[in-house]
C-alpha atoms as a PDB file:
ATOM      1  CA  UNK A   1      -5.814   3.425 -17.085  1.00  0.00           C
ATOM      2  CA  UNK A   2      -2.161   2.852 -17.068  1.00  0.00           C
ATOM      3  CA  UNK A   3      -1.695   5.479 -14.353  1.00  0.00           C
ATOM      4  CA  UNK A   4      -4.719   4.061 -12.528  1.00  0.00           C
ATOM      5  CA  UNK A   5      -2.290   0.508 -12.026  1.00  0.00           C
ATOM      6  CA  UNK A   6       0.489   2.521 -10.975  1.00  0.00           C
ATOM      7  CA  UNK A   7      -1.489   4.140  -8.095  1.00  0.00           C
ATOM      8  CA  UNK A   8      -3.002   0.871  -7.524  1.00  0.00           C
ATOM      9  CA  UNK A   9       0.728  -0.733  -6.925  1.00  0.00           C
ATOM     10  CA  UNK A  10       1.797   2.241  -5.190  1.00  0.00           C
ATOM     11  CA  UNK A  11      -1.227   2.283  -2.709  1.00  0.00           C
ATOM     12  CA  UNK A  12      -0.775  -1.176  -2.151  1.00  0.00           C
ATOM     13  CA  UNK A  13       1.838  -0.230   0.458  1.00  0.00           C
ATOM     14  CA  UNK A  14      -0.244   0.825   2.875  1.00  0.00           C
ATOM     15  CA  UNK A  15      -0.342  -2.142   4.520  1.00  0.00           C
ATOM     16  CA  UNK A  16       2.553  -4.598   4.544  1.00  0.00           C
ATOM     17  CA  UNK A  17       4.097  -5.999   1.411  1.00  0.00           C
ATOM     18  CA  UNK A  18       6.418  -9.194   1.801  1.00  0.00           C
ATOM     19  CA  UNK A  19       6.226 -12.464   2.110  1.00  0.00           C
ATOM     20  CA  UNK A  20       9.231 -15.038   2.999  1.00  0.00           C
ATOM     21  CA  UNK A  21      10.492 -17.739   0.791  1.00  0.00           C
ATOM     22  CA  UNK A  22      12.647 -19.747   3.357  1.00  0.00           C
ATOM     23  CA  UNK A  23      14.405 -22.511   2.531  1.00  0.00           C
ATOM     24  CA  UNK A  24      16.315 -24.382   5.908  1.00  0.00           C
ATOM     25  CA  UNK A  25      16.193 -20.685   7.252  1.00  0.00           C
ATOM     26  CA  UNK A  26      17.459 -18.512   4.627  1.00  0.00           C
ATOM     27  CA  UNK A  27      15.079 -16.462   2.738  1.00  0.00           C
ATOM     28  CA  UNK A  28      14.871 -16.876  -1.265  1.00  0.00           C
ATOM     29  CA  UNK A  29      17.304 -14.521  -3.332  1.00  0.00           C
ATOM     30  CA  UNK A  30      14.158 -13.385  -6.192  1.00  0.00           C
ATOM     31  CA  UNK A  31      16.613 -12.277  -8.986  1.00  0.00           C
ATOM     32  CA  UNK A  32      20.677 -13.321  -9.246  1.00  0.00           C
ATOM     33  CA  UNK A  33      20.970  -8.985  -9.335  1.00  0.00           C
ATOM     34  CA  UNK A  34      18.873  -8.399  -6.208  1.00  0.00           C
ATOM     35  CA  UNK A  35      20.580  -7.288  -3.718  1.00  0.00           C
ATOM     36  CA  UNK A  36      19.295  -9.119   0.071  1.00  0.00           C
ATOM     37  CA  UNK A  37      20.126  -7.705   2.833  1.00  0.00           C
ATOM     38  CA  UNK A  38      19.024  -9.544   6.621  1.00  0.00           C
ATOM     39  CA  UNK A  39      19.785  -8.177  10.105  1.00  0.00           C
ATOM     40  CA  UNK A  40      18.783 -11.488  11.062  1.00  0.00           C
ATOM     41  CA  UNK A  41      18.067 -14.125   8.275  1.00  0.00           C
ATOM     42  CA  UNK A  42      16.778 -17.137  10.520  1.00  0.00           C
ATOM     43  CA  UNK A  43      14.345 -14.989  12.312  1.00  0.00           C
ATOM     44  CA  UNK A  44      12.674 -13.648   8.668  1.00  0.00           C
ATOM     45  CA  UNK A  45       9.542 -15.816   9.113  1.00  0.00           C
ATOM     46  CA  UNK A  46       9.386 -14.862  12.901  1.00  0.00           C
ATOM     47  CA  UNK A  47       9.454 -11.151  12.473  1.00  0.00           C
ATOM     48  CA  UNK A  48       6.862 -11.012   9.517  1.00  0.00           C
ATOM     49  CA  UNK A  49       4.845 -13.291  11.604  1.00  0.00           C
ATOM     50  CA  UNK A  50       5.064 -10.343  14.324  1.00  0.00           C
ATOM     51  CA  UNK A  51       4.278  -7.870  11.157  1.00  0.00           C
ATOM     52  CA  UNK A  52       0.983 -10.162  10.218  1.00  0.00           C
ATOM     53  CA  UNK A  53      -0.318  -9.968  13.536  1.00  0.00           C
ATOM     54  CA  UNK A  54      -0.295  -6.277  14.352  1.00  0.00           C
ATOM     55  CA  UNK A  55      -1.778  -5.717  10.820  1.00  0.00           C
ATOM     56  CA  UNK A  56      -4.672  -8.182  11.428  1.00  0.00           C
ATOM     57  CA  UNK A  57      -5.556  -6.863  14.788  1.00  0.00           C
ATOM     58  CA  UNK A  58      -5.845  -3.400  12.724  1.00  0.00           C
ATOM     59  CA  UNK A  59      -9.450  -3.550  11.206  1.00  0.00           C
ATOM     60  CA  UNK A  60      -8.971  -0.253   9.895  1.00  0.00           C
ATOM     61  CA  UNK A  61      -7.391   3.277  10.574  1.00  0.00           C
ATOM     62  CA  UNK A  62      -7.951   6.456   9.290  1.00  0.00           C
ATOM     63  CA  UNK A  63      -5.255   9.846   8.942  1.00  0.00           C
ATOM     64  CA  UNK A  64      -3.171  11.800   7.474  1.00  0.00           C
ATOM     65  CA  UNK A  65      -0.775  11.287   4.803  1.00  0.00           C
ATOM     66  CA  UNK A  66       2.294  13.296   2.946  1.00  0.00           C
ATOM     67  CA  UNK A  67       3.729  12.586  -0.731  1.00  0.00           C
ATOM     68  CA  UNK A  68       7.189  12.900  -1.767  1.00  0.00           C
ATOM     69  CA  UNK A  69       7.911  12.334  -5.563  1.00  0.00           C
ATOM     70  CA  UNK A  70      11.498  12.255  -7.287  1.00  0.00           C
ATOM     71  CA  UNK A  71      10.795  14.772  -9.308  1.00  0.00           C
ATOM     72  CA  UNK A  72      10.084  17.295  -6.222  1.00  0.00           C
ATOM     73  CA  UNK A  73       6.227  17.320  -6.301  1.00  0.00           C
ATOM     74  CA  UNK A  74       4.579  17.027  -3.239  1.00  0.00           C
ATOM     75  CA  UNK A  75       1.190  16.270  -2.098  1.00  0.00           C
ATOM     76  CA  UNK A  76      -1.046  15.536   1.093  1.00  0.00           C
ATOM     77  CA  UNK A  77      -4.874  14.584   2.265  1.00  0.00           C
ATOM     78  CA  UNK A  78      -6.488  12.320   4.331  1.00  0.00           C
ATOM     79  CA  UNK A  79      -6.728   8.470   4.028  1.00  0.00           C
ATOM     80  CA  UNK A  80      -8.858   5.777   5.359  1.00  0.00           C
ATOM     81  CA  UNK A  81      -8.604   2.106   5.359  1.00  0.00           C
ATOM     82  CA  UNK A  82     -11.006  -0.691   6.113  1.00  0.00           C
ATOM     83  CA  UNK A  83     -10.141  -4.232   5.527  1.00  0.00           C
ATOM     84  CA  UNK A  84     -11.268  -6.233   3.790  1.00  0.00           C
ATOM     85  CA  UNK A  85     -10.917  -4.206   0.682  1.00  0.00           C
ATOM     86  CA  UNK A  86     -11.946  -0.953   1.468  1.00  0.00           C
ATOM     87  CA  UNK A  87      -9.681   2.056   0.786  1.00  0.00           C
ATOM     88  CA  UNK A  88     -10.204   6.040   0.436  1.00  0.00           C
ATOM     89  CA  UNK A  89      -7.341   8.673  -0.781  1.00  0.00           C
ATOM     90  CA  UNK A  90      -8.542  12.326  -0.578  1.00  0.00           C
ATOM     91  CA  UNK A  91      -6.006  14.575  -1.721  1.00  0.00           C
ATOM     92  CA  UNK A  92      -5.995  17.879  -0.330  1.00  0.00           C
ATOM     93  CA  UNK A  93      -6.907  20.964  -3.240  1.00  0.00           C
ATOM     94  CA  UNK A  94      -5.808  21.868  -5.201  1.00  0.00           C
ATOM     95  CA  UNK A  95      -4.859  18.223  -5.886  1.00  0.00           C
ATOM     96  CA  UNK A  96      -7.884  16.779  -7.894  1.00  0.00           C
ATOM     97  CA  UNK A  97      -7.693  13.097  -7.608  1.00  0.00           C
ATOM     98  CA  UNK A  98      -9.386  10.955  -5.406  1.00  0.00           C
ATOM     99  CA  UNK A  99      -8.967   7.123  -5.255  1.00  0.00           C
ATOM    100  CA  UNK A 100     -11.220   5.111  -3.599  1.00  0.00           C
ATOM    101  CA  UNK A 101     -12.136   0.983  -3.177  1.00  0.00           C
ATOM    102  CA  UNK A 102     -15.167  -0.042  -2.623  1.00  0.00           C
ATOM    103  CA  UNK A 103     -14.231  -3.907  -1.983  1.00  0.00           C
ATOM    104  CA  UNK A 104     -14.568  -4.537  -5.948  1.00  0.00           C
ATOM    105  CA  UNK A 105     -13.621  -2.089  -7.681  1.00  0.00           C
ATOM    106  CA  UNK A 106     -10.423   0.309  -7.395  1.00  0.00           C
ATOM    107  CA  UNK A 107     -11.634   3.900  -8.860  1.00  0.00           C
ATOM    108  CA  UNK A 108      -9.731   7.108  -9.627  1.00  0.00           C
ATOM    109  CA  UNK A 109     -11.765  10.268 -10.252  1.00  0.00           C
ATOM    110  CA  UNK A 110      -9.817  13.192 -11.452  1.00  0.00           C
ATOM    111  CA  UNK A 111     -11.940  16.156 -10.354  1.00  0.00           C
ATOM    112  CA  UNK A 112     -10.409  18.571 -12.773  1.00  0.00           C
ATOM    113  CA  UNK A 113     -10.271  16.175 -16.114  1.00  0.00           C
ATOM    114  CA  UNK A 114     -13.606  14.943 -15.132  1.00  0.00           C
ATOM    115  CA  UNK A 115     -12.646  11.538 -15.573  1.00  0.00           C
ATOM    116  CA  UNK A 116     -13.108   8.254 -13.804  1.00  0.00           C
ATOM    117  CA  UNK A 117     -11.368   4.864 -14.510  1.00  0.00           C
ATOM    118  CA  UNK A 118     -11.907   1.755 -12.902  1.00  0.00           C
ATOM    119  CA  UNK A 119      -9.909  -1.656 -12.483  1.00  0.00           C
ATOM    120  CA  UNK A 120     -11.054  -4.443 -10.905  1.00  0.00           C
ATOM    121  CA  UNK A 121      -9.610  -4.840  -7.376  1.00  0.00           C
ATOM    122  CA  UNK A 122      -8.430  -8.428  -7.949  1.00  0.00           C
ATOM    123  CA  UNK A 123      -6.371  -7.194 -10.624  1.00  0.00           C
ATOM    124  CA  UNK A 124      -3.746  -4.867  -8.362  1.00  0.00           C
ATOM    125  CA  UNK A 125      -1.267  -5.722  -5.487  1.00  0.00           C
ATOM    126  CA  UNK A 126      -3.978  -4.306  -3.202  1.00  0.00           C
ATOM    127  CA  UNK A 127      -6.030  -7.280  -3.644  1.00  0.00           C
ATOM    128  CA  UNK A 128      -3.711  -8.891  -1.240  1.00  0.00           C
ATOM    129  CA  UNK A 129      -3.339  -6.347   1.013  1.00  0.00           C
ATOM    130  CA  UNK A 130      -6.510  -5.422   1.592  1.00  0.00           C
ATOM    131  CA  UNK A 131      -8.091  -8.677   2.154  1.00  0.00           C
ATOM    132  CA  UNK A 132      -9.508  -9.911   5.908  1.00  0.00           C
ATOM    133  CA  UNK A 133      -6.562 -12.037   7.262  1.00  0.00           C
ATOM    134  CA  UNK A 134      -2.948 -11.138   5.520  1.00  0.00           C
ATOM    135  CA  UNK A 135      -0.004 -13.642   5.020  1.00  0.00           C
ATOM    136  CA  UNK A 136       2.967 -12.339   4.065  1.00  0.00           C
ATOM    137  CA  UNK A 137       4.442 -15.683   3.746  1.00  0.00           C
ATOM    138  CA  UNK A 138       2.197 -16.474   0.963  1.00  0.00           C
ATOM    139  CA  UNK A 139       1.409 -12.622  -0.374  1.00  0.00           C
ATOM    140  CA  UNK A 140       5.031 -11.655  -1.836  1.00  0.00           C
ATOM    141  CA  UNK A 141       8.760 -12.037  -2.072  1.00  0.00           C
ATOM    142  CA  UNK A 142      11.091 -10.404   0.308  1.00  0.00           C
ATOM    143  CA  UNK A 143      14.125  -9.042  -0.588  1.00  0.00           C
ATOM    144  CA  UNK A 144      15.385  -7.070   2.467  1.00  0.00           C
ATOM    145  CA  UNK A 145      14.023  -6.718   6.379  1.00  0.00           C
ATOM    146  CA  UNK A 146      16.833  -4.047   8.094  1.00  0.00           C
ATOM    147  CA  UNK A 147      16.069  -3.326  12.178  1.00  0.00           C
ATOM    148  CA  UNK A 148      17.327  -1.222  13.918  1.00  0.00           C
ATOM    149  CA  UNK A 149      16.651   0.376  17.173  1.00  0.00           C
ATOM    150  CA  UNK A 150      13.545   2.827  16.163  1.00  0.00           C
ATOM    151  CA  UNK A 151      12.445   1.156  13.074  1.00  0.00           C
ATOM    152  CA  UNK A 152      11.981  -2.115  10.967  1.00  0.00           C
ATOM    153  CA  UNK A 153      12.317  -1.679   7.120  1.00  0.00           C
ATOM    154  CA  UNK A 154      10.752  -4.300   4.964  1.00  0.00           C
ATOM    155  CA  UNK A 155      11.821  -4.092   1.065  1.00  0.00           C
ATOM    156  CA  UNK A 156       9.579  -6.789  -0.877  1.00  0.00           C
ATOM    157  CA  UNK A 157       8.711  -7.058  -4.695  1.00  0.00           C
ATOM    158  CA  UNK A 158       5.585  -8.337  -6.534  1.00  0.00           C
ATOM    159  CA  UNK A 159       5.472 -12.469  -5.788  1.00  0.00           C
ATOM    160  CA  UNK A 160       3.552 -12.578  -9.026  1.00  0.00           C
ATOM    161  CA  UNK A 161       6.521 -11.070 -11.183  1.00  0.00           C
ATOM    162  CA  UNK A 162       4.043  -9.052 -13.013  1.00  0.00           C
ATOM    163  CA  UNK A 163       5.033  -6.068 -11.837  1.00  0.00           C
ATOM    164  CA  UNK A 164       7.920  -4.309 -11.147  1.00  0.00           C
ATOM    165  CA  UNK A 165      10.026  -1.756  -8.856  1.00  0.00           C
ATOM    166  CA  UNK A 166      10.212  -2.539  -5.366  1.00  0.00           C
ATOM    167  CA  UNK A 167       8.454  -1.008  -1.948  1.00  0.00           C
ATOM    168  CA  UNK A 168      10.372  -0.644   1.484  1.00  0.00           C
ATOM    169  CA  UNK A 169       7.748  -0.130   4.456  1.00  0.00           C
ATOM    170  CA  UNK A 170       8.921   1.231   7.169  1.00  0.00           C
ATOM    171  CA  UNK A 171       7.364   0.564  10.761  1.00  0.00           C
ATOM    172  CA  UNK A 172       8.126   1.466  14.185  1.00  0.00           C
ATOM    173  CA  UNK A 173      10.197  -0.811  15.986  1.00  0.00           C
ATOM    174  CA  UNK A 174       8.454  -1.052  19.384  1.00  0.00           C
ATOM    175  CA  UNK A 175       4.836  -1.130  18.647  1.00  0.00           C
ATOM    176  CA  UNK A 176       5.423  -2.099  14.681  1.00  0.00           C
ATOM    177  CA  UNK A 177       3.069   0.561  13.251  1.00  0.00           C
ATOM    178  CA  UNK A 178       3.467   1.435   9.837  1.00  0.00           C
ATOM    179  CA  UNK A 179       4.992   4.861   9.772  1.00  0.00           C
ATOM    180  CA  UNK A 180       6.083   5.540   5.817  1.00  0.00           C
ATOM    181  CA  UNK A 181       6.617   3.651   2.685  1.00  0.00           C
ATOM    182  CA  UNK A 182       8.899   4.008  -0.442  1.00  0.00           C
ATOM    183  CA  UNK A 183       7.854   3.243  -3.758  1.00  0.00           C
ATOM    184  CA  UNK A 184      10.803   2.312  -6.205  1.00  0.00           C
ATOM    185  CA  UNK A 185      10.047   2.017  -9.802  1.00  0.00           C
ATOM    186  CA  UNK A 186      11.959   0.220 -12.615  1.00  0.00           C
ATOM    187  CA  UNK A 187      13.528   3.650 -13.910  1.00  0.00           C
ATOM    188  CA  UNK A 188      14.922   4.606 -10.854  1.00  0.00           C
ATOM    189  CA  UNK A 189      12.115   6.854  -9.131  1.00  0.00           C
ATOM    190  CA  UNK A 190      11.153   7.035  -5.943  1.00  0.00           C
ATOM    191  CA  UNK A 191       7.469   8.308  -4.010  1.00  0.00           C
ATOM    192  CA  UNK A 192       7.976   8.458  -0.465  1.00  0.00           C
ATOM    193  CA  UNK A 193       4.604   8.516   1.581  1.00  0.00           C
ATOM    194  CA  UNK A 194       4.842   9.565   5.319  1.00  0.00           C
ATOM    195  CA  UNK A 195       1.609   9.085   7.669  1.00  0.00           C
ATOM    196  CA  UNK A 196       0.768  10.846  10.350  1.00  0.00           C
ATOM    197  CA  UNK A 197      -2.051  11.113  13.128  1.00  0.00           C
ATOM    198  CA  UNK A 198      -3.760   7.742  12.739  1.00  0.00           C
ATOM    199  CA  UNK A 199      -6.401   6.513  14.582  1.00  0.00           C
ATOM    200  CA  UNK A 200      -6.848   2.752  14.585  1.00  0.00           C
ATOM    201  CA  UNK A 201      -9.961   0.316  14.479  1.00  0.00           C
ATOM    202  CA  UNK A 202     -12.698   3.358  14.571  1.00  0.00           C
ATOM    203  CA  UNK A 203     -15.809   3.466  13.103  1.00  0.00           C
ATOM    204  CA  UNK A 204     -15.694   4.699   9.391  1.00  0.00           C
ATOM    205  CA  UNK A 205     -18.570   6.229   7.518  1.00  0.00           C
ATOM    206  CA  UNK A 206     -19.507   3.294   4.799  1.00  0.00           C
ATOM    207  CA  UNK A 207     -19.908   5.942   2.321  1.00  0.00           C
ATOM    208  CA  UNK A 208     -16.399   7.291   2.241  1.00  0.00           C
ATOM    209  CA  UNK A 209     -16.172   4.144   0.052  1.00  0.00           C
ATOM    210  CA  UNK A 210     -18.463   4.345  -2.660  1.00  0.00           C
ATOM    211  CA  UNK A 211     -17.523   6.415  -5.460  1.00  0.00           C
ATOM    212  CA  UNK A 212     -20.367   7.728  -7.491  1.00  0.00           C
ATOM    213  CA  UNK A 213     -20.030   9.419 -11.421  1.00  0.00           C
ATOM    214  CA  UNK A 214     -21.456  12.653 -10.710  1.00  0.00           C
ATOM    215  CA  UNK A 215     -21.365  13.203 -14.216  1.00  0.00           C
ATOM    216  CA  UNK A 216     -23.260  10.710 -15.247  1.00  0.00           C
ATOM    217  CA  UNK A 217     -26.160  11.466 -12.810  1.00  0.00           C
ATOM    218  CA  UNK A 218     -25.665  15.006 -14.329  1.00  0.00           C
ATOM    219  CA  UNK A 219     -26.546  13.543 -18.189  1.00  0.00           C
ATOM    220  CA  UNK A 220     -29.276  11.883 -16.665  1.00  0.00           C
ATOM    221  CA  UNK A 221     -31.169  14.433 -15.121  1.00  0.00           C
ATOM    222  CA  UNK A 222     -31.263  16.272 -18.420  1.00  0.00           C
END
Protein backbone atom coordinates (compact mmCIF):
# COMPACT_ATOMS: atom_id res chain seq x y z
CA UNK A 1 0.00 0.00 0.00
CA UNK A 2 2.79 2.24 0.92
CA UNK A 3 4.29 1.92 -2.56
CA UNK A 4 0.81 2.31 -4.05
CA UNK A 5 0.96 6.32 -2.39
CA UNK A 6 4.26 6.77 -3.72
CA UNK A 7 3.15 6.03 -7.33
CA UNK A 8 0.10 7.90 -6.60
CA UNK A 9 2.36 11.20 -5.69
CA UNK A 10 4.65 10.45 -8.37
CA UNK A 11 1.86 10.12 -11.10
CA UNK A 12 0.38 13.09 -9.90
CA UNK A 13 2.83 14.99 -12.12
CA UNK A 14 1.38 14.38 -15.09
CA UNK A 15 -0.42 17.25 -15.16
CA UNK A 16 0.75 20.47 -13.51
CA UNK A 17 1.63 20.72 -9.86
CA UNK A 18 1.89 24.35 -8.30
CA UNK A 19 -0.01 26.75 -7.09
CA UNK A 20 1.10 30.53 -6.12
CA UNK A 21 0.97 32.02 -2.72
CA UNK A 22 1.50 35.78 -3.62
CA UNK A 23 1.62 38.24 -1.31
CA UNK A 24 1.93 42.18 -3.02
CA UNK A 25 3.62 40.12 -5.92
CA UNK A 26 6.09 37.92 -4.41
CA UNK A 27 5.33 34.34 -4.16
CA UNK A 28 5.34 32.58 -0.53
CA UNK A 29 8.83 31.10 0.62
CA UNK A 30 7.05 27.32 2.00
CA UNK A 31 9.98 26.39 4.36
CA UNK A 32 12.90 29.04 5.81
CA UNK A 33 15.43 26.04 3.94
CA UNK A 34 13.65 26.10 0.57
CA UNK A 35 15.43 27.37 -1.79
CA UNK A 36 13.01 29.88 -4.46
CA UNK A 37 14.17 30.63 -7.36
CA UNK A 38 11.90 33.25 -10.00
CA UNK A 39 12.92 34.35 -13.51
CA UNK A 40 10.24 36.68 -13.00
CA UNK A 41 8.54 36.86 -9.49
CA UNK A 42 5.65 39.47 -10.28
CA UNK A 43 4.53 37.59 -13.28
CA UNK A 44 4.18 34.02 -11.05
CA UNK A 45 0.35 34.22 -11.01
CA UNK A 46 0.34 35.31 -14.76
CA UNK A 47 2.38 32.47 -16.09
CA UNK A 48 0.55 29.64 -14.07
CA UNK A 49 -2.55 31.28 -15.20
CA UNK A 50 -1.10 30.61 -18.88
CA UNK A 51 -0.16 26.90 -17.42
CA UNK A 52 -4.05 26.44 -16.15
CA UNK A 53 -5.38 27.27 -19.36
CA UNK A 54 -3.51 25.03 -21.77
CA UNK A 55 -4.13 22.17 -19.24
CA UNK A 56 -7.93 22.79 -19.16
CA UNK A 57 -8.32 23.04 -22.84
CA UNK A 58 -6.55 19.41 -22.71
CA UNK A 59 -9.53 16.98 -21.98
CA UNK A 60 -7.27 14.21 -22.28
CA UNK A 61 -4.15 12.81 -24.21
CA UNK A 62 -2.84 9.62 -24.67
CA UNK A 63 1.25 8.37 -25.44
CA UNK A 64 4.18 7.30 -24.69
CA UNK A 65 6.21 7.56 -21.69
CA UNK A 66 10.04 6.74 -20.45
CA UNK A 67 11.25 6.18 -16.67
CA UNK A 68 14.44 7.17 -15.28
CA UNK A 69 15.14 6.09 -11.59
CA UNK A 70 18.30 7.10 -9.40
CA UNK A 71 19.22 3.96 -8.94
CA UNK A 72 19.63 3.30 -12.91
CA UNK A 73 16.39 1.32 -13.57
CA UNK A 74 14.54 2.20 -16.39
CA UNK A 75 11.16 1.60 -17.65
CA UNK A 76 8.57 2.57 -20.49
CA UNK A 77 4.71 1.91 -21.77
CA UNK A 78 1.96 3.73 -22.81
CA UNK A 79 -0.23 6.22 -20.82
CA UNK A 80 -3.57 7.74 -21.12
CA UNK A 81 -5.28 10.50 -19.37
CA UNK A 82 -8.85 11.67 -19.17
CA UNK A 83 -9.91 14.35 -16.87
CA UNK A 84 -11.73 14.37 -14.64
CA UNK A 85 -10.07 11.58 -12.82
CA UNK A 86 -9.32 9.12 -15.20
CA UNK A 87 -5.76 7.76 -15.58
CA UNK A 88 -4.09 4.48 -17.21
CA UNK A 89 -0.17 3.43 -16.85
CA UNK A 90 0.71 0.31 -18.94
CA UNK A 91 4.14 -0.59 -18.52
CA UNK A 92 5.74 -2.27 -21.25
CA UNK A 93 6.87 -6.36 -20.32
CA UNK A 94 8.47 -7.41 -18.84
CA UNK A 95 7.43 -4.66 -16.38
CA UNK A 96 4.32 -6.12 -14.53
CA UNK A 97 2.52 -3.25 -13.04
CA UNK A 98 -0.25 -1.48 -14.27
CA UNK A 99 -1.91 1.55 -12.55
CA UNK A 100 -5.03 2.67 -13.47
CA UNK A 101 -8.01 5.38 -12.10
CA UNK A 102 -11.16 4.87 -12.66
CA UNK A 103 -12.46 8.41 -11.26
CA UNK A 104 -12.68 6.76 -7.59
CA UNK A 105 -10.42 4.64 -7.04
CA UNK A 106 -6.49 4.66 -7.81
CA UNK A 107 -5.49 0.76 -8.42
CA UNK A 108 -2.13 -0.96 -8.89
CA UNK A 109 -2.14 -4.54 -10.19
CA UNK A 110 1.16 -6.25 -10.14
CA UNK A 111 0.80 -8.89 -12.85
CA UNK A 112 3.60 -11.04 -11.59
CA UNK A 113 2.79 -10.88 -7.56
CA UNK A 114 -0.77 -11.19 -8.45
CA UNK A 115 -1.69 -8.48 -6.32
CA UNK A 116 -3.98 -5.50 -6.42
CA UNK A 117 -4.21 -2.55 -3.92
CA UNK A 118 -6.45 0.19 -3.98
CA UNK A 119 -6.58 3.84 -2.40
CA UNK A 120 -9.16 6.03 -2.69
CA UNK A 121 -8.50 8.76 -5.30
CA UNK A 122 -9.32 11.64 -2.93
CA UNK A 123 -6.66 10.48 -0.80
CA UNK A 124 -3.45 11.23 -3.35
CA UNK A 125 -2.08 14.48 -4.99
CA UNK A 126 -3.86 13.22 -8.13
CA UNK A 127 -7.11 14.11 -6.75
CA UNK A 128 -6.23 17.60 -7.66
CA UNK A 129 -4.81 17.06 -10.73
CA UNK A 130 -7.06 15.10 -12.24
CA UNK A 131 -10.16 16.91 -11.51
CA UNK A 132 -12.38 18.92 -14.46
CA UNK A 133 -11.13 22.57 -14.11
CA UNK A 134 -7.42 22.88 -12.35
CA UNK A 135 -6.19 25.90 -10.22
CA UNK A 136 -2.90 25.99 -9.44
CA UNK A 137 -3.37 28.96 -7.35
CA UNK A 138 -5.41 27.05 -4.98
CA UNK A 139 -3.93 23.25 -5.75
CA UNK A 140 -0.21 23.65 -4.26
CA UNK A 141 2.77 25.67 -3.19
CA UNK A 142 5.36 26.83 -5.59
CA UNK A 143 8.73 26.93 -4.88
CA UNK A 144 10.53 27.63 -8.21
CA UNK A 145 9.17 28.61 -12.02
CA UNK A 146 12.78 28.93 -14.22
CA UNK A 147 12.10 30.03 -18.24
CA UNK A 148 14.09 30.00 -20.49
CA UNK A 149 14.03 30.10 -24.18
CA UNK A 150 12.78 26.30 -25.00
CA UNK A 151 11.29 25.45 -21.75
CA UNK A 152 9.39 26.53 -18.50
CA UNK A 153 10.29 24.51 -15.30
CA UNK A 154 7.80 24.55 -12.51
CA UNK A 155 9.20 23.04 -9.03
CA UNK A 156 6.09 22.90 -6.51
CA UNK A 157 5.59 20.80 -3.23
CA UNK A 158 2.46 19.26 -1.62
CA UNK A 159 0.13 22.53 -0.38
CA UNK A 160 -1.23 20.07 2.13
CA UNK A 161 2.28 19.42 3.85
CA UNK A 162 1.42 15.84 4.05
CA UNK A 163 3.70 14.77 1.83
CA UNK A 164 7.00 15.29 0.95
CA UNK A 165 9.89 15.63 -1.83
CA UNK A 166 9.29 17.99 -4.46
CA UNK A 167 8.26 17.68 -8.46
CA UNK A 168 9.74 20.05 -11.25
CA UNK A 169 7.49 19.82 -14.55
CA UNK A 170 8.93 20.75 -17.32
CA UNK A 171 6.90 22.21 -20.41
CA UNK A 172 7.68 23.61 -23.66
CA UNK A 173 8.07 27.15 -23.78
CA UNK A 174 6.13 28.11 -26.94
CA UNK A 175 3.10 26.00 -26.93
CA UNK A 176 3.48 25.06 -22.93
CA UNK A 177 3.02 21.28 -23.36
CA UNK A 178 4.15 19.19 -20.73
CA UNK A 179 7.24 17.46 -21.97
CA UNK A 180 8.91 15.59 -18.66
CA UNK A 181 8.68 15.68 -14.97
CA UNK A 182 11.11 15.04 -12.00
CA UNK A 183 10.16 13.45 -8.96
CA UNK A 184 12.41 14.40 -5.87
CA UNK A 185 11.97 12.48 -2.75
CA UNK A 186 12.93 13.35 0.87
CA UNK A 187 16.18 11.04 0.70
CA UNK A 188 17.56 12.54 -2.14
CA UNK A 189 16.19 10.37 -5.19
CA UNK A 190 15.15 11.32 -8.21
CA UNK A 191 12.50 9.51 -11.16
CA UNK A 192 12.66 11.38 -14.21
CA UNK A 193 9.63 10.66 -16.63
CA UNK A 194 10.01 11.85 -20.31
CA UNK A 195 6.79 11.72 -22.72
CA UNK A 196 6.73 11.35 -26.02
CA UNK A 197 4.21 11.10 -29.07
CA UNK A 198 1.04 12.48 -27.49
CA UNK A 199 -2.02 12.94 -29.00
CA UNK A 200 -4.37 15.41 -27.35
CA UNK A 201 -8.26 15.55 -26.70
CA UNK A 202 -9.00 12.05 -28.69
CA UNK A 203 -11.43 9.70 -28.04
CA UNK A 204 -10.32 7.07 -25.37
CA UNK A 205 -11.77 3.62 -24.98
CA UNK A 206 -13.83 3.93 -21.44
CA UNK A 207 -12.54 0.62 -20.59
CA UNK A 208 -8.86 1.37 -20.50
CA UNK A 209 -10.09 2.67 -17.10
CA UNK A 210 -11.66 0.06 -15.26
CA UNK A 211 -9.50 -2.32 -13.62
CA UNK A 212 -11.02 -5.67 -12.99
CA UNK A 213 -9.47 -8.63 -10.30
CA UNK A 214 -9.05 -11.31 -12.67
CA UNK A 215 -8.34 -13.37 -9.87
CA UNK A 216 -11.15 -13.03 -8.17
CA UNK A 217 -13.45 -13.83 -11.17
CA UNK A 218 -11.03 -16.86 -11.40
CA UNK A 219 -12.16 -18.14 -7.53
CA UNK A 220 -15.49 -17.57 -8.59
CA UNK A 221 -15.91 -19.58 -11.46
CA UNK A 222 -14.70 -22.56 -9.46
Amino acid sequence: MKKLLMLAAAFATLVPVAAAQVQQGQPQIIRPSTQVAFTDPRNVPSDLARIDDAMNSTVSFSGRFAQYASDGSFAQGQVYIKRPGKLRFEYDAPNPLLIVSDGVNLTQQDKALETIDRVPLSATPLNFFLKENINLENDTEITSLIKTPNEWRVTARDGSGEMDGAITMIYDASTLALKEWIIADSFGGETKVLLSDLKYNERINPRLFVLRDESRRDRRRR
